[in-house]
PDB file of N, CA and C in Angstrom:
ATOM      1  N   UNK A   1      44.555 -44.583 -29.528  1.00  0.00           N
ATOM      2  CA  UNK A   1      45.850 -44.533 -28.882  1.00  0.00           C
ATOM      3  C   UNK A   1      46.239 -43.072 -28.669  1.00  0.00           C
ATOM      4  N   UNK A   2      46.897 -42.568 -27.504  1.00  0.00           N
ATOM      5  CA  UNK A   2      47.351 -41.106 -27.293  1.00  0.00           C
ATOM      6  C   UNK A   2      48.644 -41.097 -27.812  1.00  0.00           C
ATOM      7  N   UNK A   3      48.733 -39.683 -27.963  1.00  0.00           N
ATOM      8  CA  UNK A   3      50.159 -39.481 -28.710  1.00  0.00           C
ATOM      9  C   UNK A   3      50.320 -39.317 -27.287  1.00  0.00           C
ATOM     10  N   UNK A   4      52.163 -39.214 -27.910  1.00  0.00           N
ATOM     11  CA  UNK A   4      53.040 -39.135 -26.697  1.00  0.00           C
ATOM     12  C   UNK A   4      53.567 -37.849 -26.557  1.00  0.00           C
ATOM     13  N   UNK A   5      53.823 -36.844 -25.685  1.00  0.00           N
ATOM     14  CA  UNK A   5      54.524 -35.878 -26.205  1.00  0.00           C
ATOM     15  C   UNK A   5      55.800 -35.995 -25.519  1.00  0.00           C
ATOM     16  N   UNK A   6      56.507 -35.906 -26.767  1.00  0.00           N
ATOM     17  CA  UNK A   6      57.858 -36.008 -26.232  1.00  0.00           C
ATOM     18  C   UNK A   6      58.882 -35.383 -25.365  1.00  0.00           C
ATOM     19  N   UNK A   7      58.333 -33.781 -25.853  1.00  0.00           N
ATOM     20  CA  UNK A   7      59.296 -32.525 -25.028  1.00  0.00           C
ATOM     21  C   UNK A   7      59.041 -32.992 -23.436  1.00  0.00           C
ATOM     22  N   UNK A   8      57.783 -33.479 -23.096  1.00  0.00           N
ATOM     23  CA  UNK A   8      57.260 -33.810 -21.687  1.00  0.00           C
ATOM     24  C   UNK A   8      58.178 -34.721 -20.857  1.00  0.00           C
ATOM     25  N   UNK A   9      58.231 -35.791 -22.215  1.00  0.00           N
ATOM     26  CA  UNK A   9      59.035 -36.862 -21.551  1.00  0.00           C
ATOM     27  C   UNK A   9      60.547 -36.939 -21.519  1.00  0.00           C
ATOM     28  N   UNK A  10      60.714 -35.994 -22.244  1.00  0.00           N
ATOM     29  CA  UNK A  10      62.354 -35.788 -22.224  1.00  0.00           C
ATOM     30  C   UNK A  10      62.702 -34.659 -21.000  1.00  0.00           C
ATOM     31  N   UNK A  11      61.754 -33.817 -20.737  1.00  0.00           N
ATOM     32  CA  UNK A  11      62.098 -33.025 -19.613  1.00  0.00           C
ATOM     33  C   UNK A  11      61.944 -33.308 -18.145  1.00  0.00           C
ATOM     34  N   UNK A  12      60.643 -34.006 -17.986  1.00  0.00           N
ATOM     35  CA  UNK A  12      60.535 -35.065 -16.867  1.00  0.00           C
ATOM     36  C   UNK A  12      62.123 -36.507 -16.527  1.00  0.00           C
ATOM     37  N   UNK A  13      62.574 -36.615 -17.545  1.00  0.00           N
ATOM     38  CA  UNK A  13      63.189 -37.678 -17.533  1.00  0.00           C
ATOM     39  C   UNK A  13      65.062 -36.411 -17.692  1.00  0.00           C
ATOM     40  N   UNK A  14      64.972 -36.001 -17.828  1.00  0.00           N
ATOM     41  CA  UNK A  14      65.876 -34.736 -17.639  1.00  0.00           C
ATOM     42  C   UNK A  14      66.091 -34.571 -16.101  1.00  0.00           C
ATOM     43  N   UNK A  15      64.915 -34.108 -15.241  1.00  0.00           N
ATOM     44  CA  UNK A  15      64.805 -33.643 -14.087  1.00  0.00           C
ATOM     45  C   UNK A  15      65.527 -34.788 -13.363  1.00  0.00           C
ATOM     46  N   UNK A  16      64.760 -36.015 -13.763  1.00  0.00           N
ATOM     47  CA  UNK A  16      65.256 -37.706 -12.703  1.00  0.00           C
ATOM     48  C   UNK A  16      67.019 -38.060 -12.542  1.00  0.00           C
ATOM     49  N   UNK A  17      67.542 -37.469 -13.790  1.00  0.00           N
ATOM     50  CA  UNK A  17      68.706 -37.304 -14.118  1.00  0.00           C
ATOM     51  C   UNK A  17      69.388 -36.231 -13.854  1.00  0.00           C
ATOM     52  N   UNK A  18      69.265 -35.210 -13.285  1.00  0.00           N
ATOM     53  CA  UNK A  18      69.863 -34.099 -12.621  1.00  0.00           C
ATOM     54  C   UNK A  18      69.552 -34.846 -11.259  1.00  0.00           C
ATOM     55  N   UNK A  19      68.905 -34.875 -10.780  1.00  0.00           N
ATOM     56  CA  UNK A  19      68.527 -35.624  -9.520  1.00  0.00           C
ATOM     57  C   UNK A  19      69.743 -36.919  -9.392  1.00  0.00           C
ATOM     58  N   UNK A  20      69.418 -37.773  -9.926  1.00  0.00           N
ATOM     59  CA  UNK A  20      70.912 -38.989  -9.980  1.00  0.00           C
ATOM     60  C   UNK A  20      72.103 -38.769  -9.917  1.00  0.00           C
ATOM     61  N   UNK A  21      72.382 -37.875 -10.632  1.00  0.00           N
ATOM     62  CA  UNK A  21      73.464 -37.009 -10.850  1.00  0.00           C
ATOM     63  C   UNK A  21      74.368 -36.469  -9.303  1.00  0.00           C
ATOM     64  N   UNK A  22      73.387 -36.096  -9.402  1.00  0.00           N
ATOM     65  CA  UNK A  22      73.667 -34.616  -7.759  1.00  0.00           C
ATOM     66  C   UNK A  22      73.318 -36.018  -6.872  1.00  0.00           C
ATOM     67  N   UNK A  23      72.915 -36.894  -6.600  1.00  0.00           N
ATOM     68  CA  UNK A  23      72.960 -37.948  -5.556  1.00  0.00           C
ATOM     69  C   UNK A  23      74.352 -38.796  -5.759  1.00  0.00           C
ATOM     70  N   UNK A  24      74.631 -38.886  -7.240  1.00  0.00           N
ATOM     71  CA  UNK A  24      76.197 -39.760  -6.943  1.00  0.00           C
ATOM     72  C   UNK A  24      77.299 -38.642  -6.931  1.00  0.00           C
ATOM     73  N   UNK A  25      76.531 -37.400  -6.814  1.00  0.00           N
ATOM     74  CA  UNK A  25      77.719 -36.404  -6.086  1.00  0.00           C
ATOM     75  C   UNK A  25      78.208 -35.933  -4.818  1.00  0.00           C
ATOM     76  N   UNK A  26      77.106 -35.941  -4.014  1.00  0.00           N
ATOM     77  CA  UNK A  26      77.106 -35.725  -2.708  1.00  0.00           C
ATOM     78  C   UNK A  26      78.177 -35.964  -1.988  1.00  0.00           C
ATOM     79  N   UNK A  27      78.661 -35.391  -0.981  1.00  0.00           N
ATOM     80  CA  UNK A  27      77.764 -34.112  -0.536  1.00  0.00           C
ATOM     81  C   UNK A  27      78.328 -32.930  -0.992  1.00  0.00           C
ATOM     82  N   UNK A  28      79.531 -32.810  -2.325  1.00  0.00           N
ATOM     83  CA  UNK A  28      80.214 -31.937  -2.459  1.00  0.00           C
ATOM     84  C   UNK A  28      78.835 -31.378  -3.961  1.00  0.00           C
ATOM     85  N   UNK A  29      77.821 -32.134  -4.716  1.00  0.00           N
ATOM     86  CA  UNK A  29      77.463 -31.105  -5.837  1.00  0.00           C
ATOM     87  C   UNK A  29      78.142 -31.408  -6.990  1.00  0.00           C
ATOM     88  N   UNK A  30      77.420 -30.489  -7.852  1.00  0.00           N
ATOM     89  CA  UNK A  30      78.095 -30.614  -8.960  1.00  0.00           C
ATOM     90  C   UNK A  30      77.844 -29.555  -9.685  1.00  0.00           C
ATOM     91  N   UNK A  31      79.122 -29.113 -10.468  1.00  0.00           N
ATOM     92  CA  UNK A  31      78.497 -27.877 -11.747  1.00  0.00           C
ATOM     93  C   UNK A  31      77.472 -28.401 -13.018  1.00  0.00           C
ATOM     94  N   UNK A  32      77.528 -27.172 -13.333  1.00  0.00           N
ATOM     95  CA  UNK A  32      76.228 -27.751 -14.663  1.00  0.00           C
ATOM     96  C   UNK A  32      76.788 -28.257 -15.737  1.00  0.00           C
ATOM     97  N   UNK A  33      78.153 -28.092 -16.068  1.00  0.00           N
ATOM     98  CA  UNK A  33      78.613 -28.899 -16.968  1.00  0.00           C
ATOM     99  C   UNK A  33      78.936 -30.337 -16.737  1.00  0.00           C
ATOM    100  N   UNK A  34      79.129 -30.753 -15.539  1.00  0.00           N
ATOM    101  CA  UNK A  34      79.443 -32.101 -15.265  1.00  0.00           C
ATOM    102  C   UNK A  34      77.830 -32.666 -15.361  1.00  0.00           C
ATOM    103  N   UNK A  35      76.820 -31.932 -14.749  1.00  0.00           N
ATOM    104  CA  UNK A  35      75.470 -32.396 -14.951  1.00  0.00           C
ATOM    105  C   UNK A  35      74.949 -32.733 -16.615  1.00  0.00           C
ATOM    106  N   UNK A  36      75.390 -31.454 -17.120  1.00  0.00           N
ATOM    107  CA  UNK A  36      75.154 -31.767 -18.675  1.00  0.00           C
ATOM    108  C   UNK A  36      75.827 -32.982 -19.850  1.00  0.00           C
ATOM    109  N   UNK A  37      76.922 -33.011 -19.086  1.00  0.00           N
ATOM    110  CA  UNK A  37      77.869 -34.449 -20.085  1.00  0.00           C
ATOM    111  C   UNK A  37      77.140 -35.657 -19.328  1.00  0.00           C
ATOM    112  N   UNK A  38      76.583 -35.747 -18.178  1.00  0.00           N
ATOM    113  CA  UNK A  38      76.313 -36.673 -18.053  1.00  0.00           C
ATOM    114  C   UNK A  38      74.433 -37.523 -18.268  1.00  0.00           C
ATOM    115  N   UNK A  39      74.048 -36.296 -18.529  1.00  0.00           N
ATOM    116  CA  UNK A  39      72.871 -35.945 -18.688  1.00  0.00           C
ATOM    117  C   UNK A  39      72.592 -36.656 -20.583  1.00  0.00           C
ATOM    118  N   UNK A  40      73.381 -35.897 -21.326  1.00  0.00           N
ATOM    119  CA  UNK A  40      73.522 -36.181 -22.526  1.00  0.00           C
ATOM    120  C   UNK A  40      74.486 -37.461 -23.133  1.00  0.00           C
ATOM    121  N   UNK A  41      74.398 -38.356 -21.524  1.00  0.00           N
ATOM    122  CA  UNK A  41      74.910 -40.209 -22.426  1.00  0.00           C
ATOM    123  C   UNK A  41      73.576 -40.477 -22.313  1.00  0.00           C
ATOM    124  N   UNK A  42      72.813 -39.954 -22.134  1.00  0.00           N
ATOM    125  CA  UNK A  42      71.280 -40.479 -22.423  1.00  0.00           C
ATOM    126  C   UNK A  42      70.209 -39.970 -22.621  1.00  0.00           C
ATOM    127  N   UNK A  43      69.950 -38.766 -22.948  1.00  0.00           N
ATOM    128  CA  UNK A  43      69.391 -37.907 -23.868  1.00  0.00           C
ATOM    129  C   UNK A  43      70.442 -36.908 -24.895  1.00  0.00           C
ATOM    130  N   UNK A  44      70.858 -37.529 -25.761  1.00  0.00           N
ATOM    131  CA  UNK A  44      71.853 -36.574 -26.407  1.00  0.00           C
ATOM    132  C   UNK A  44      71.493 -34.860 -26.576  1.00  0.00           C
ATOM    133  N   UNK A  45      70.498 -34.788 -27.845  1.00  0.00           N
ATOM    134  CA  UNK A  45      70.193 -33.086 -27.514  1.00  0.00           C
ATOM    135  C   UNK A  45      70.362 -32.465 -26.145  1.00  0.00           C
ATOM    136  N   UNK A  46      69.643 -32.806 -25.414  1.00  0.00           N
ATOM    137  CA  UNK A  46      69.565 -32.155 -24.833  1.00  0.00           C
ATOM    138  C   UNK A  46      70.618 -30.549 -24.193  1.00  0.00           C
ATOM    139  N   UNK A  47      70.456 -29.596 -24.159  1.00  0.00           N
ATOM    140  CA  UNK A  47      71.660 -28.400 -24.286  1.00  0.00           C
ATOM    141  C   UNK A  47      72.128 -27.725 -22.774  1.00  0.00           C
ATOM    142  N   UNK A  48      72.791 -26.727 -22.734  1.00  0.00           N
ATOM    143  CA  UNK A  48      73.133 -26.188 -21.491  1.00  0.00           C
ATOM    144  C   UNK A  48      72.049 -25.530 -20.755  1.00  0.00           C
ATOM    145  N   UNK A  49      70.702 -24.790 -21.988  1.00  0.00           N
ATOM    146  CA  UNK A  49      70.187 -23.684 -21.361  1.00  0.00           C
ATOM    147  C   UNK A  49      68.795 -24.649 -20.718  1.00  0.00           C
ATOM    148  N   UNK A  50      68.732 -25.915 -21.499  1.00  0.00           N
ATOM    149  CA  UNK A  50      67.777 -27.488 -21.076  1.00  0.00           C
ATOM    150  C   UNK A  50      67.791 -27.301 -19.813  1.00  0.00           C
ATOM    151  N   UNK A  51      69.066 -27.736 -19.477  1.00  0.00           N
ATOM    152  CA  UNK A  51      69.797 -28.053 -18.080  1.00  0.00           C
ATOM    153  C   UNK A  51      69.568 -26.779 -16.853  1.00  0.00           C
ATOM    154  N   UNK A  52      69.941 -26.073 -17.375  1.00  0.00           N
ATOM    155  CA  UNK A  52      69.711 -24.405 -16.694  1.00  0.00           C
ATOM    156  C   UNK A  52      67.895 -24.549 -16.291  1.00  0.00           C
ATOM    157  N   UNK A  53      66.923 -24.951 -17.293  1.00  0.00           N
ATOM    158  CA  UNK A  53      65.906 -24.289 -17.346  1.00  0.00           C
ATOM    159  C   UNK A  53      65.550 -25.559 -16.210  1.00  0.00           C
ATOM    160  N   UNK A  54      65.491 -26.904 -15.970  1.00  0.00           N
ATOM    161  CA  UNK A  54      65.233 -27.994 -15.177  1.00  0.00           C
ATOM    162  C   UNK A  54      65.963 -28.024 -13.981  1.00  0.00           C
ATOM    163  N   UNK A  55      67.081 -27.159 -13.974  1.00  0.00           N
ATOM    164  CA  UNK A  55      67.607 -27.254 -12.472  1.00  0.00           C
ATOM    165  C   UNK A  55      67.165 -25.679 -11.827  1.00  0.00           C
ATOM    166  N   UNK A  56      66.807 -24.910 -12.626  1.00  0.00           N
ATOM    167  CA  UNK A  56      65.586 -23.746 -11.748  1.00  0.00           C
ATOM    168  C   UNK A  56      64.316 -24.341 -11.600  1.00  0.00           C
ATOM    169  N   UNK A  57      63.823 -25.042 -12.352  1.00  0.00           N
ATOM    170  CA  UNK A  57      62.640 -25.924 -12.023  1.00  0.00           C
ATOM    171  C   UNK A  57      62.539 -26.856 -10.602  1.00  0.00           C
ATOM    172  N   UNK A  58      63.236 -27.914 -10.571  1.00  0.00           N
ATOM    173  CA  UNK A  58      63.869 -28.411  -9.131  1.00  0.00           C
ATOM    174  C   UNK A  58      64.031 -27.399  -7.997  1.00  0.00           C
ATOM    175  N   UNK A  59      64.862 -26.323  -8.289  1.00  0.00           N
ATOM    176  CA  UNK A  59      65.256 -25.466  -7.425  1.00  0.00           C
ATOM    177  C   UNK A  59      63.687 -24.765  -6.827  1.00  0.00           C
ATOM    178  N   UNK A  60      63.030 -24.631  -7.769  1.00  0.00           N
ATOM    179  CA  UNK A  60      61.593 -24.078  -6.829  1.00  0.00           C
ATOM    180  C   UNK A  60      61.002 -25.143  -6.274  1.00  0.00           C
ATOM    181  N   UNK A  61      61.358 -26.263  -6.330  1.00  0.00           N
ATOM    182  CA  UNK A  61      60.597 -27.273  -5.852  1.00  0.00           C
ATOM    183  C   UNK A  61      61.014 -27.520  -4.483  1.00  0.00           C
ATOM    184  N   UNK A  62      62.445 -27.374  -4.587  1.00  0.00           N
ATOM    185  CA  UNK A  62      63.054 -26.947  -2.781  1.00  0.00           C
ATOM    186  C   UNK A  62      63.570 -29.037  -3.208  1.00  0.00           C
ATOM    187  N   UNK A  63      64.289 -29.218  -4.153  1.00  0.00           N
ATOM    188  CA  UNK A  63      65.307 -30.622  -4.401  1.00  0.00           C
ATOM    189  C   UNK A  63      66.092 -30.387  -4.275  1.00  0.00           C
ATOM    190  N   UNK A  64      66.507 -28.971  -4.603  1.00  0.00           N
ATOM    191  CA  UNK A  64      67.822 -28.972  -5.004  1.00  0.00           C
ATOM    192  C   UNK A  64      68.242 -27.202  -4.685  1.00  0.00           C
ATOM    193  N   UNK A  65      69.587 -27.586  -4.586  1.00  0.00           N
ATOM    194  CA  UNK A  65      70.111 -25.449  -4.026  1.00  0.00           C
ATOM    195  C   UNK A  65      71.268 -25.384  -5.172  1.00  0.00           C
ATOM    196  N   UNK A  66      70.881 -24.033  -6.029  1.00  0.00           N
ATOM    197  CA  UNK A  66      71.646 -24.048  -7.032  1.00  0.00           C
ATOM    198  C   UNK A  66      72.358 -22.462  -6.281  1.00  0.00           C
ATOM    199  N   UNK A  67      73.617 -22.564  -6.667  1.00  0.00           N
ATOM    200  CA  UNK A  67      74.778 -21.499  -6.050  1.00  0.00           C
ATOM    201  C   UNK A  67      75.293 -21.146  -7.939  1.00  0.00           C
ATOM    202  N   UNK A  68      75.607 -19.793  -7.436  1.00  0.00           N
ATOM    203  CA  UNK A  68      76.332 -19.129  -9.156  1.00  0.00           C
ATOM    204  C   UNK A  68      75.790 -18.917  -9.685  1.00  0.00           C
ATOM    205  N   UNK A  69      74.262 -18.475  -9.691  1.00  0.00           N
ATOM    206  CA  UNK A  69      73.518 -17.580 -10.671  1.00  0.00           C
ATOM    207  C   UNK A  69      73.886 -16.529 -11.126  1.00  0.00           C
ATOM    208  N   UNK A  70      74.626 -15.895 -10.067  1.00  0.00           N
ATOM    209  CA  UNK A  70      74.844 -14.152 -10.134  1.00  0.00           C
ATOM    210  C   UNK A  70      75.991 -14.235 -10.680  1.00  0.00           C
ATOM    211  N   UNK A  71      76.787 -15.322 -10.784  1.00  0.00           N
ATOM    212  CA  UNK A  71      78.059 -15.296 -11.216  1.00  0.00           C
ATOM    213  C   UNK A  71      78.762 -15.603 -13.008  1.00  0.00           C
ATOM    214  N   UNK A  72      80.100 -15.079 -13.664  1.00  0.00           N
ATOM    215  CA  UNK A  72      80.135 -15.651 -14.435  1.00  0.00           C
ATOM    216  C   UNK A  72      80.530 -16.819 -14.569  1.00  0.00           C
ATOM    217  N   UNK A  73      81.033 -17.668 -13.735  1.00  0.00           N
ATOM    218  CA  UNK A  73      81.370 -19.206 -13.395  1.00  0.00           C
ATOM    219  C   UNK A  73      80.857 -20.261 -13.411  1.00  0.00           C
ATOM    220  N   UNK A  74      79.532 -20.676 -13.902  1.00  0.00           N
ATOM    221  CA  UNK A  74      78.765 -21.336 -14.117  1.00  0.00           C
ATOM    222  C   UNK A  74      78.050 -21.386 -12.627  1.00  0.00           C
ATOM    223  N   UNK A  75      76.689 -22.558 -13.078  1.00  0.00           N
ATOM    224  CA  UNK A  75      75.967 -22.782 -11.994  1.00  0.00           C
ATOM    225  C   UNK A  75      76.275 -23.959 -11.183  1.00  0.00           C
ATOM    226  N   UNK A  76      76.083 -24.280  -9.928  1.00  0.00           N
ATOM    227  CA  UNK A  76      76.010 -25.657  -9.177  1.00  0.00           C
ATOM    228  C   UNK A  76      75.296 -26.138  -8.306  1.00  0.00           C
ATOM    229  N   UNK A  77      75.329 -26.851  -8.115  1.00  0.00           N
ATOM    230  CA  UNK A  77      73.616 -27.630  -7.566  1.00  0.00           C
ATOM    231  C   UNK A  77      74.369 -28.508  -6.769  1.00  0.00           C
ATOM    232  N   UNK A  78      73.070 -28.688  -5.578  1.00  0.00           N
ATOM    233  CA  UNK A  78      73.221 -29.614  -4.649  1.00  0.00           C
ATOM    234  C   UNK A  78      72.027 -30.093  -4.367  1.00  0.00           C
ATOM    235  N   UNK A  79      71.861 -31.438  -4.231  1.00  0.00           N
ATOM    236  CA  UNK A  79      70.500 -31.836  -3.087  1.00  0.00           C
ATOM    237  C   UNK A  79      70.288 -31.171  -1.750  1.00  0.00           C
ATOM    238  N   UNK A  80      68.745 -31.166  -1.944  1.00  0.00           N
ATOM    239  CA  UNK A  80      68.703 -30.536   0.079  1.00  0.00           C
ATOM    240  C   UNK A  80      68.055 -31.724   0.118  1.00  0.00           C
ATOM    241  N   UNK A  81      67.800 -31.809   1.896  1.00  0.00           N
ATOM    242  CA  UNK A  81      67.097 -33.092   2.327  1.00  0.00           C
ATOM    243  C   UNK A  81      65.745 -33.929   1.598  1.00  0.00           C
ATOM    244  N   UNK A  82      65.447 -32.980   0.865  1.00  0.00           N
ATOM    245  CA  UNK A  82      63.988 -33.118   0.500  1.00  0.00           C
ATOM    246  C   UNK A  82      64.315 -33.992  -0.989  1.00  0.00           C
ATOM    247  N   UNK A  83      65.053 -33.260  -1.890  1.00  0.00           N
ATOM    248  CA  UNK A  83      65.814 -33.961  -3.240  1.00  0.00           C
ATOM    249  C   UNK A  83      66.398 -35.183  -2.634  1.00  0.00           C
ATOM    250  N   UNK A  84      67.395 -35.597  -1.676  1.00  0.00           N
ATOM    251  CA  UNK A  84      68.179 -36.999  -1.563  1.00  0.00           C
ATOM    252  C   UNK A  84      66.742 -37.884  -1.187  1.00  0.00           C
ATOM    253  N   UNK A  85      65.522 -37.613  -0.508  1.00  0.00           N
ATOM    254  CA  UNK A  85      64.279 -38.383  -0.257  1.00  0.00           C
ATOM    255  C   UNK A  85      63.714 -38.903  -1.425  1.00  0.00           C
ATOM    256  N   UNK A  86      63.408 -37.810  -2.379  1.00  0.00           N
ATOM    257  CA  UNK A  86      62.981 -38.468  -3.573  1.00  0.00           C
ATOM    258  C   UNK A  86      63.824 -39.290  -4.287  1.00  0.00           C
ATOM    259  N   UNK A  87      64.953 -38.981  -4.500  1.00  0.00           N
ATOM    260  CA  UNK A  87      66.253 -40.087  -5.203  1.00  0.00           C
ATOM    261  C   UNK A  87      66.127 -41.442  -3.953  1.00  0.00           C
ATOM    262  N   UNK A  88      65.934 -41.454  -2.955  1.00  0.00           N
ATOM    263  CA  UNK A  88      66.097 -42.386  -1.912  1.00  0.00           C
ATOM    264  C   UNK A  88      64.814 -43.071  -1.842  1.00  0.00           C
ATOM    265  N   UNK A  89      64.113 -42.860  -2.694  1.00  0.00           N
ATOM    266  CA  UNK A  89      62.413 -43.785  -2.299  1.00  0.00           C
ATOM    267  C   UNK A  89      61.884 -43.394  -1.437  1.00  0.00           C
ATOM    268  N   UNK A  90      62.527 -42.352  -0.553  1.00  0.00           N
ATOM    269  CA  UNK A  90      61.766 -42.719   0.894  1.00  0.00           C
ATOM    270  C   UNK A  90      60.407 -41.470   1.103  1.00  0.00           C
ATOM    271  N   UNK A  91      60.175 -41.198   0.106  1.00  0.00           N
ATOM    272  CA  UNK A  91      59.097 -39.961   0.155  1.00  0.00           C
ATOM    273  C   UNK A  91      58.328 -40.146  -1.386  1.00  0.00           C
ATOM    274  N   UNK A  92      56.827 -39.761  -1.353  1.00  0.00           N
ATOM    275  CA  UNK A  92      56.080 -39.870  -2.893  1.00  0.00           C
ATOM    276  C   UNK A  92      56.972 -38.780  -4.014  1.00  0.00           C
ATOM    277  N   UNK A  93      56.706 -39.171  -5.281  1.00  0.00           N
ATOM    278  CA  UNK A  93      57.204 -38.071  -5.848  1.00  0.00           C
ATOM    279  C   UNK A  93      56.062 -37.792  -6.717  1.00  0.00           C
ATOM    280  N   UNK A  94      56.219 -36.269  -6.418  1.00  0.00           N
ATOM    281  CA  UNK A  94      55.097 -35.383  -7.372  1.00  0.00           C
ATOM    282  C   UNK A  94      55.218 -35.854  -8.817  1.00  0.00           C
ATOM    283  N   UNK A  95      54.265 -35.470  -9.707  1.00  0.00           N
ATOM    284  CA  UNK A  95      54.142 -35.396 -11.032  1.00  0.00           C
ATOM    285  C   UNK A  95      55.459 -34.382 -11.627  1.00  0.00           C
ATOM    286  N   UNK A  96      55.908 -34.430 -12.622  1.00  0.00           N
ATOM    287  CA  UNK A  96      56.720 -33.544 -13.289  1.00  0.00           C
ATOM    288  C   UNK A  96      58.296 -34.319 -13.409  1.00  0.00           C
ATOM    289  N   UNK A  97      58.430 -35.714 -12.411  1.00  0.00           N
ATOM    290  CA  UNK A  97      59.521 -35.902 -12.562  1.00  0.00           C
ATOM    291  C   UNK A  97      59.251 -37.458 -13.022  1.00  0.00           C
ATOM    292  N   UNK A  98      60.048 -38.558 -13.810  1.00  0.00           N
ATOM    293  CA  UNK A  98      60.133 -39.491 -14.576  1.00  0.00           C
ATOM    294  C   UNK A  98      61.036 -40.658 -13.408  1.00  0.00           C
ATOM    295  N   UNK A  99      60.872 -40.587 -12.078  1.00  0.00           N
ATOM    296  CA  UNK A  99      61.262 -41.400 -11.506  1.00  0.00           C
ATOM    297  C   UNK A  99      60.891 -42.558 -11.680  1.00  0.00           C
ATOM    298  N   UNK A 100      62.020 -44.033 -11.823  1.00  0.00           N
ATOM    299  CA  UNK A 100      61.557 -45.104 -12.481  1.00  0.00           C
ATOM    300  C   UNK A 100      61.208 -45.681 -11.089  1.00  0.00           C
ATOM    301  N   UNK A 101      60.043 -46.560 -11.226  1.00  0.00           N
ATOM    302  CA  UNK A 101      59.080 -47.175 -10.187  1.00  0.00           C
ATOM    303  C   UNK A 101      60.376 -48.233  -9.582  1.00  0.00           C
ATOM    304  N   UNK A 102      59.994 -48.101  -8.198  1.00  0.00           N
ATOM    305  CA  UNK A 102      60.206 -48.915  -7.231  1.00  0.00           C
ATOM    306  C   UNK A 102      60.477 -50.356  -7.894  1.00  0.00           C
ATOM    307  N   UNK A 103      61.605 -51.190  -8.094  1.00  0.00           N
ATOM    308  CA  UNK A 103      61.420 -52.597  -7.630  1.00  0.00           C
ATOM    309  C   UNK A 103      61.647 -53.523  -7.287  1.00  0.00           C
ATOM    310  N   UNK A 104      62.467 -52.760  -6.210  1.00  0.00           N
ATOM    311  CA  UNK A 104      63.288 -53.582  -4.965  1.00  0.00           C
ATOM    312  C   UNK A 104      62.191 -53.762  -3.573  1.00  0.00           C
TER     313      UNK A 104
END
């Protein structure tokens, strides 16, 4: 039997949930604290700098456009066309993210 590693699956399943998130936000976004309370009704640990480190992750992936880096005001994120596709089924999704299978 393989072990499981967990950090994998909690960060993959992190990403699917920033993703959900920013889709029942649209089209206005969301800051990272609204991402993080909602993030943590279902992975509790999980922390701010978690959140920070998975929505620069996304962000190179071209899912998502994060605004307020440079700033002290926190960060905020939005889907680009490419992020609402993967939340929408309507495109494959790469490895790295915990999207639950199709079954509609």
């Amino acid at each position: 039997m393989s072990e499981i590693d967990l950090k994998k699956v909690q960060r993959e399943s992190t990403r699917w949930l920033i993703l959900a998130t920013l889709d029942a936000a649209r089209p206005i976004g969301a800051n990272e604290r609204l991402i993080l309370s909602t993030v943590q009704e279902v992975i509790r640990d999980v922390t701010l700098l978690d959140i920070r480190r998975e929505l620069d992750y996304l962000d190179h992936r071209k899912l998502l456009e994060i605004k307020g880096k440079d700033t002290c005001h926190g960060w905020t994120a939005e889907l680009t066309r490419d992020g609402v596709d993967v939340v929408e089924y309507t495109v494959e999704c790469d490895p790295g993210i915990a999207r639950p299978k199709k079954w509609w």
